[in-house]
N, C-alpha and C. Protein backbone atom coordinates (compact mmCIF):
# COMPACT_ATOMS: atom_id res chain seq x y z
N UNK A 1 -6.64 -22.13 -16.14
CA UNK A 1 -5.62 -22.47 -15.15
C UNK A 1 -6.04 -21.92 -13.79
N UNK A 2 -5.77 -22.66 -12.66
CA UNK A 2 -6.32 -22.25 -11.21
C UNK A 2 -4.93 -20.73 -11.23
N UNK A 3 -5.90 -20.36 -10.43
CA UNK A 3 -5.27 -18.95 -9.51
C UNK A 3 -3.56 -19.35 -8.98
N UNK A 4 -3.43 -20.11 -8.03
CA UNK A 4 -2.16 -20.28 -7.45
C UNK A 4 -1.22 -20.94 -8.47
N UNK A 5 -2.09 -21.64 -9.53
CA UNK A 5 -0.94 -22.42 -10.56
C UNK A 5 -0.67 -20.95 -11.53
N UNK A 6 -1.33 -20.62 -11.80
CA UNK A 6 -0.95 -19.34 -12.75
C UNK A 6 0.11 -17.95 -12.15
N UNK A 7 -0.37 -18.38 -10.76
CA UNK A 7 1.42 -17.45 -9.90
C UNK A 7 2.42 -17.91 -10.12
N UNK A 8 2.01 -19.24 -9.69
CA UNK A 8 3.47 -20.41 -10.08
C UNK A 8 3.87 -19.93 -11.31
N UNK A 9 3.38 -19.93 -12.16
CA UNK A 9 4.09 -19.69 -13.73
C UNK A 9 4.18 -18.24 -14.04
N UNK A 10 3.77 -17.72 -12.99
CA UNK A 10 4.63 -16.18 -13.50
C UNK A 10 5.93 -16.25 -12.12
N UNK A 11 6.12 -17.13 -11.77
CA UNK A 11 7.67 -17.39 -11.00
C UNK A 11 7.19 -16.70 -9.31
N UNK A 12 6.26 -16.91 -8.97
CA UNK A 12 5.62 -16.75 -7.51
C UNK A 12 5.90 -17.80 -6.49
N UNK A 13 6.58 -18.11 -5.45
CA UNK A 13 7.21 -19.45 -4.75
C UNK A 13 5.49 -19.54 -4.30
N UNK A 14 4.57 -20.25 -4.42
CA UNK A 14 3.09 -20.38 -3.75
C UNK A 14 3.32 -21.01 -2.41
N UNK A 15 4.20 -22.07 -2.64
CA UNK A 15 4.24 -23.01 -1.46
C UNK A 15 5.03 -21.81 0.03
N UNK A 16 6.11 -21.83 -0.80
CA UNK A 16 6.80 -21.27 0.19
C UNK A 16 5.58 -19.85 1.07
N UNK A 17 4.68 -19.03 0.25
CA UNK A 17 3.93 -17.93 0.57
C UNK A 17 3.19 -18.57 1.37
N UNK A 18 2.26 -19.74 0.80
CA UNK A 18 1.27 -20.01 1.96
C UNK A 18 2.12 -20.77 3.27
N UNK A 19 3.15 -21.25 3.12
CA UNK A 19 4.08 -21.95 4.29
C UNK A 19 3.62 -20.77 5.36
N UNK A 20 4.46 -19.32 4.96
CA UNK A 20 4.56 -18.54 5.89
C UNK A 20 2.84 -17.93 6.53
N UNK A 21 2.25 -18.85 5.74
CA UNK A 21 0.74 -18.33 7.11
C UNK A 21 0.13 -19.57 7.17
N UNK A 22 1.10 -20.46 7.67
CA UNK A 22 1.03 -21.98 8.43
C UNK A 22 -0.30 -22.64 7.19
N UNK A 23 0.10 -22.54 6.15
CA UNK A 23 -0.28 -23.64 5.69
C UNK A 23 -1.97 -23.02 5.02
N UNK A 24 -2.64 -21.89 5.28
CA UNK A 24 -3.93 -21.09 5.36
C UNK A 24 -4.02 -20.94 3.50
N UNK A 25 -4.29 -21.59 2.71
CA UNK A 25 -4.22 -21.37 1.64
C UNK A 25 -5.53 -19.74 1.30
N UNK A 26 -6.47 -20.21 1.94
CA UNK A 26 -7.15 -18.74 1.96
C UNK A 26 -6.83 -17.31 2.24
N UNK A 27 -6.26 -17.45 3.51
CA UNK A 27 -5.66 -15.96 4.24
C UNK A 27 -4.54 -15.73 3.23
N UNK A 28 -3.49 -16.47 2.22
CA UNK A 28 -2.54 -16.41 1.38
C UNK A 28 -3.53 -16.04 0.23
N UNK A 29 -4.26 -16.20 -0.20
CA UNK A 29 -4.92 -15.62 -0.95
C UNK A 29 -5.69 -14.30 -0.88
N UNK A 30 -6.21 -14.01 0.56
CA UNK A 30 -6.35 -12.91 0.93
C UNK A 30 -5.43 -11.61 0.70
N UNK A 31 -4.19 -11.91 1.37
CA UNK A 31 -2.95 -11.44 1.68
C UNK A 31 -2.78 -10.92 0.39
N UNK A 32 -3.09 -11.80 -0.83
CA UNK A 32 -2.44 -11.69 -2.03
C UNK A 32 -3.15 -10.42 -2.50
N UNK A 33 -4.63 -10.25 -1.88
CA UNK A 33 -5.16 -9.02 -2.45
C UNK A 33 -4.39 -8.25 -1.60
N UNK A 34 -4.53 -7.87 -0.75
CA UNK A 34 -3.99 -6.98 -0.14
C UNK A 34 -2.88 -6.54 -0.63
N UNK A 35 -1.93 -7.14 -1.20
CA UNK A 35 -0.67 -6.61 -2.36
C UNK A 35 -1.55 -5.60 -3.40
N UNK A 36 -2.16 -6.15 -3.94
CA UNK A 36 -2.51 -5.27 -4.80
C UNK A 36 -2.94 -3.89 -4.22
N UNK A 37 -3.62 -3.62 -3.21
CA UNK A 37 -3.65 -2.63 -2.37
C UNK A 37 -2.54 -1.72 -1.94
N UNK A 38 -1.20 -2.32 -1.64
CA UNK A 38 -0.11 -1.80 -1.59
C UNK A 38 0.70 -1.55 -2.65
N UNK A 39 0.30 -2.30 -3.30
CA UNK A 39 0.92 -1.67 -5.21
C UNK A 39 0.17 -0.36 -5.34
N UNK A 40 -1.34 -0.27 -5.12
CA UNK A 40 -1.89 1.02 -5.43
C UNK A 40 -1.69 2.52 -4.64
N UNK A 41 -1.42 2.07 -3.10
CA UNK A 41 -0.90 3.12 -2.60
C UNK A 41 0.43 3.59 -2.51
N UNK A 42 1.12 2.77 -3.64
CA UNK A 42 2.77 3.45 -3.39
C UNK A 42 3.29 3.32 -5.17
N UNK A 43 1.96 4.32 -5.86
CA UNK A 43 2.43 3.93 -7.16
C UNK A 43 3.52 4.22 -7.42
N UNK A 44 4.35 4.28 -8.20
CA UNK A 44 6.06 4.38 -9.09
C UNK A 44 5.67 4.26 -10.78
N UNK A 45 6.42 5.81 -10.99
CA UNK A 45 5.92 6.23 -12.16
C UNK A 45 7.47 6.55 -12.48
N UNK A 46 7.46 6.27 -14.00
CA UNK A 46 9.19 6.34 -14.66
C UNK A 46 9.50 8.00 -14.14
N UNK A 47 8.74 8.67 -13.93
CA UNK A 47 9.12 10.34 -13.76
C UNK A 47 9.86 10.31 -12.63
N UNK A 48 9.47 9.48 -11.51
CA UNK A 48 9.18 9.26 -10.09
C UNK A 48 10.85 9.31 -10.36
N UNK A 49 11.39 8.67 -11.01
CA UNK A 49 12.89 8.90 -10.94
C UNK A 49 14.05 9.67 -11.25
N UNK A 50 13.27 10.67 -11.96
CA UNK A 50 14.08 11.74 -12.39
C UNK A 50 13.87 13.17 -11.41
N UNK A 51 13.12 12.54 -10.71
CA UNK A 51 13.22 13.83 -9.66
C UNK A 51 14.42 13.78 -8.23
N UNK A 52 14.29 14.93 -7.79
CA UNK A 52 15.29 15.28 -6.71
C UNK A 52 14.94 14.22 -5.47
N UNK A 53 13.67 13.60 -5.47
CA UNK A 53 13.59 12.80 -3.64
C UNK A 53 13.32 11.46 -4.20
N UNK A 54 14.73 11.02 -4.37
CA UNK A 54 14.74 9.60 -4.45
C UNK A 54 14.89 8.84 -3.43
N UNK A 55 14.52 9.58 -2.36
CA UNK A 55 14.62 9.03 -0.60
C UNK A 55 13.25 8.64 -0.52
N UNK A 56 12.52 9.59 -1.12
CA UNK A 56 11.05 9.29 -1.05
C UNK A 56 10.20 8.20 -2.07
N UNK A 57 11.37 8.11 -2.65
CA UNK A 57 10.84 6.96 -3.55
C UNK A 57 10.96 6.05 -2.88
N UNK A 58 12.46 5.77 -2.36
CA UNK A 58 13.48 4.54 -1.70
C UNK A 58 12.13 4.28 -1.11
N UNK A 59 11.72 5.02 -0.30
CA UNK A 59 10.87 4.44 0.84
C UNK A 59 9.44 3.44 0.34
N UNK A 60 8.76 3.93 -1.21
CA UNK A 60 7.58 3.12 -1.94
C UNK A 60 8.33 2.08 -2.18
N UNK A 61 9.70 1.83 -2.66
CA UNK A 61 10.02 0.49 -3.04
C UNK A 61 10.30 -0.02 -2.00
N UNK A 62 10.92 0.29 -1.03
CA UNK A 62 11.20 -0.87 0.23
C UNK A 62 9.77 -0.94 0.78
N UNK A 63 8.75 -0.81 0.68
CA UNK A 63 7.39 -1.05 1.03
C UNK A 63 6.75 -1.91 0.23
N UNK A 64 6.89 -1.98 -1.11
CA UNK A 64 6.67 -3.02 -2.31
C UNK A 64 7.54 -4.36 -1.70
N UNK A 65 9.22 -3.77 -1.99
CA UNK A 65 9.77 -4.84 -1.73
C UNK A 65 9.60 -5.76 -0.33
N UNK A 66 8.78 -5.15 0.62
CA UNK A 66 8.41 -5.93 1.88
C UNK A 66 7.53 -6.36 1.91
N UNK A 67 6.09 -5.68 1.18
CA UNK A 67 5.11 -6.81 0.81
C UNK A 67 5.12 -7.68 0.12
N UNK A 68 5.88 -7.54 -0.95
CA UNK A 68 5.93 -8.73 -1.64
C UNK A 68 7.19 -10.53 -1.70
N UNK A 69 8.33 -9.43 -0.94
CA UNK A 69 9.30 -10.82 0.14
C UNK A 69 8.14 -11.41 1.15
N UNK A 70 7.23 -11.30 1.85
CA UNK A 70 5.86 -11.53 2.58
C UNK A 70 5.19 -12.29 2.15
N UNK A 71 5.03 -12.50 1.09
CA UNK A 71 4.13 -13.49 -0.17
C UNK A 71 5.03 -14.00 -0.62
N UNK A 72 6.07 -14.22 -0.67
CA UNK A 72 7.04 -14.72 -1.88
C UNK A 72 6.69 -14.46 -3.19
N UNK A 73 6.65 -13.34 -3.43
CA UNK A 73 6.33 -13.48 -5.08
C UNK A 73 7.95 -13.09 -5.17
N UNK A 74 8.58 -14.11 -5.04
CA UNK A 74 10.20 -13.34 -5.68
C UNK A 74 10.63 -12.88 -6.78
N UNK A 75 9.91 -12.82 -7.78
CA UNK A 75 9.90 -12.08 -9.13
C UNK A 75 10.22 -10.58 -8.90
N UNK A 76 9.54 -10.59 -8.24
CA UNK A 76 9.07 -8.50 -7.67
C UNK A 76 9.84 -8.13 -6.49
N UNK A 77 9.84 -9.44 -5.48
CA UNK A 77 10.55 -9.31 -4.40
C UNK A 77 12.10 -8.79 -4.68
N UNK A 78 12.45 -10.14 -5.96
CA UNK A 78 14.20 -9.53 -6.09
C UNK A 78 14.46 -8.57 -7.49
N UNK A 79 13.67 -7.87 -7.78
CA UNK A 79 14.08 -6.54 -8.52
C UNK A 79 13.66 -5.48 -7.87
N UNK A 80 12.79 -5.20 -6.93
CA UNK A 80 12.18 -4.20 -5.79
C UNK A 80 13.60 -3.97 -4.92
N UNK A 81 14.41 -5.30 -4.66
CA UNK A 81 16.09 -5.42 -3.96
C UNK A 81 16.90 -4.26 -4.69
N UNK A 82 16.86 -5.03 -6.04
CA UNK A 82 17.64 -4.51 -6.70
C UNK A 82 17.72 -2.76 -6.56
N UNK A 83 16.26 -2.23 -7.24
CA UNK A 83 16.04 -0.72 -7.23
C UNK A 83 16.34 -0.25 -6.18
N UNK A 84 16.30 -0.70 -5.20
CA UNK A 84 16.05 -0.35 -3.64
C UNK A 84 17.57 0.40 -3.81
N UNK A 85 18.71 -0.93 -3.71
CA UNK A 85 19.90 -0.47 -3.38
C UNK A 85 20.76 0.52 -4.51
N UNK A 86 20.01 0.31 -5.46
CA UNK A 86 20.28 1.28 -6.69
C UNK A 86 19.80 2.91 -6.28
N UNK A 87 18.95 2.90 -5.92
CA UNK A 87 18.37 4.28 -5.38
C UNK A 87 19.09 4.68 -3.79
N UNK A 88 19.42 3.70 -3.10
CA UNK A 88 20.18 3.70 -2.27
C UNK A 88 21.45 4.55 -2.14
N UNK A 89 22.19 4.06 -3.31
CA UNK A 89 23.54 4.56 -3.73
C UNK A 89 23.39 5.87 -4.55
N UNK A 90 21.93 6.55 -4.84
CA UNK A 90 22.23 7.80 -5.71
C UNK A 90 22.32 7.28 -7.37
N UNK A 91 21.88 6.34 -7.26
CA UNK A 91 22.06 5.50 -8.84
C UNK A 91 20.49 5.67 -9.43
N UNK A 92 20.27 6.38 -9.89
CA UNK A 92 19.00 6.97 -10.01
C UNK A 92 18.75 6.59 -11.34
N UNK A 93 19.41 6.73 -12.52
CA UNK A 93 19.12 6.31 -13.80
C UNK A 93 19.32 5.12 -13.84
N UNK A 94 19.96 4.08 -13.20
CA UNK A 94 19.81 2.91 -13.10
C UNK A 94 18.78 1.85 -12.60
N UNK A 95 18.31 2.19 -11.10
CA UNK A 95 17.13 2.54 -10.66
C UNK A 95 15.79 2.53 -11.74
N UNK A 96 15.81 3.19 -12.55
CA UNK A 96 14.82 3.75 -13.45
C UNK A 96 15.00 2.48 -14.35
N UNK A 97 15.87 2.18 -15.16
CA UNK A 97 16.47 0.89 -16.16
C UNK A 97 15.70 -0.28 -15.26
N UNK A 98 16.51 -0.35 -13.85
CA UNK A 98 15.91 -1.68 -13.25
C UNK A 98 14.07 -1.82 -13.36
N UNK A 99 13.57 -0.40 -12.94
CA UNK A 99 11.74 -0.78 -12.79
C UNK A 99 11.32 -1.06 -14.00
N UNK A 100 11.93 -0.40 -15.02
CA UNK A 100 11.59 -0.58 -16.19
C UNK A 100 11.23 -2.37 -16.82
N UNK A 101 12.09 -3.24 -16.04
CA UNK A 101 12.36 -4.42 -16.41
C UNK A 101 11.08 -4.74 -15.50
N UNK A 102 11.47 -4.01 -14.40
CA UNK A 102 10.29 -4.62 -12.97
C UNK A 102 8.77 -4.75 -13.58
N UNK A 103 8.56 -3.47 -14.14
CA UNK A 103 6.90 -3.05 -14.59
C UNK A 103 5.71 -4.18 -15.42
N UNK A 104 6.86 -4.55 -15.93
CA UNK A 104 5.50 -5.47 -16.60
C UNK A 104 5.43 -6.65 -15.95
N UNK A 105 6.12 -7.37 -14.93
CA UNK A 105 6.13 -8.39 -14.22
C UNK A 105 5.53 -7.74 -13.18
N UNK A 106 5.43 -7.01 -12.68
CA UNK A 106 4.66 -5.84 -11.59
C UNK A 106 3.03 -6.38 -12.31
N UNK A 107 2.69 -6.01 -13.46
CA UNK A 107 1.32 -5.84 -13.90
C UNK A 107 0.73 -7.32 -14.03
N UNK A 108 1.78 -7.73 -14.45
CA UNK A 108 1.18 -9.11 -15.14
C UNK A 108 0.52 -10.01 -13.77
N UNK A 109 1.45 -9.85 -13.00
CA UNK A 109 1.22 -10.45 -10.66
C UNK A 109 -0.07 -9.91 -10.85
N UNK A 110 -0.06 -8.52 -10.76
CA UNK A 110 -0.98 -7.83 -9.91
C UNK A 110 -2.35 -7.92 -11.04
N UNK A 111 -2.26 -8.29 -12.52
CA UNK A 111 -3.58 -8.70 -13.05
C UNK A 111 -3.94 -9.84 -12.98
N UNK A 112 -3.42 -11.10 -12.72
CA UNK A 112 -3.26 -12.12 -12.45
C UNK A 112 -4.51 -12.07 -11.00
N UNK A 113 -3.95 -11.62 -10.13
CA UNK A 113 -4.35 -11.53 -8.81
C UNK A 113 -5.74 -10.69 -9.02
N UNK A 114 -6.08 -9.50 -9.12
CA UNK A 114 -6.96 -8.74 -9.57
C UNK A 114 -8.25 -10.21 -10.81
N UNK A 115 -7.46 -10.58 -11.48
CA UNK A 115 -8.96 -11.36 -12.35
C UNK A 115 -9.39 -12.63 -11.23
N UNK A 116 -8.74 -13.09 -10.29
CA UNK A 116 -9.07 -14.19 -9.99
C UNK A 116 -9.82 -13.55 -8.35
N UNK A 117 -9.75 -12.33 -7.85
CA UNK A 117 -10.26 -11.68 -7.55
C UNK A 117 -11.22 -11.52 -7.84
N UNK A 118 -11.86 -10.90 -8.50
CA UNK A 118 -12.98 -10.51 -8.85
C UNK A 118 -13.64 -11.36 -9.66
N UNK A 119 -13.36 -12.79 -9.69
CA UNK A 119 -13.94 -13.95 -10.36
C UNK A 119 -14.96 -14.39 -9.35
């Protein structure tokens, strides 16, 4: 299966992503690595939530959640929402429940992207 059809089917809007860089199906593919880059510098680890600076977390997910509303991968985009405002409110074990759901749709994008990468 091509690269952009295999986003499509893990629920990635493609069209709508490359829309927002006028149509550049390459630089949207570029871009797309570059997520993975920002997945790696703002890892989130289940511990990450049981600690006291969930301000400092807030801040890795609204950085996820802005690179990836950027691409449209709305899969990640609207549970990155979710945690966001969950950690927002001091909802910290909930928060934790939500990434939990997030994580493997997190991996599956970002291996997706990563094999066709390095293809």
């Amino acid at each position: 299966m091509e690269f952009l059809e295999e986003l499509k089917q893990l629920g990635v809007d493609v069209k709508e992503g490359v829309d927002r860089v006028v149509g550049d199906v390459s630089l949207y593919q570029m871009m797309l690595g570059m997520f993975v880059d920002v997945v790696n510098s703002n890892p989130i680890q289940i511990e990450d939530f049981e600690g006291e600076v969930l301000e400092e977390l807030a801040g890795r997910v609204h950085t996820l959640k802005g690179a990836a509303g950027n691409l449209s991968i709305l899969p990640l985009f609207t549970r990155y929402t979710e945690i966001l405002g969950l950690l927002r409110e001091g909802r910290g074990t909930e928060a934790k429940a939500a990434f939990l759901e997030a994580e493997p749709i997190q991996r599956d994008i970002v291996d997706c992207i990563r094999q066709y990468q390095n293809a």
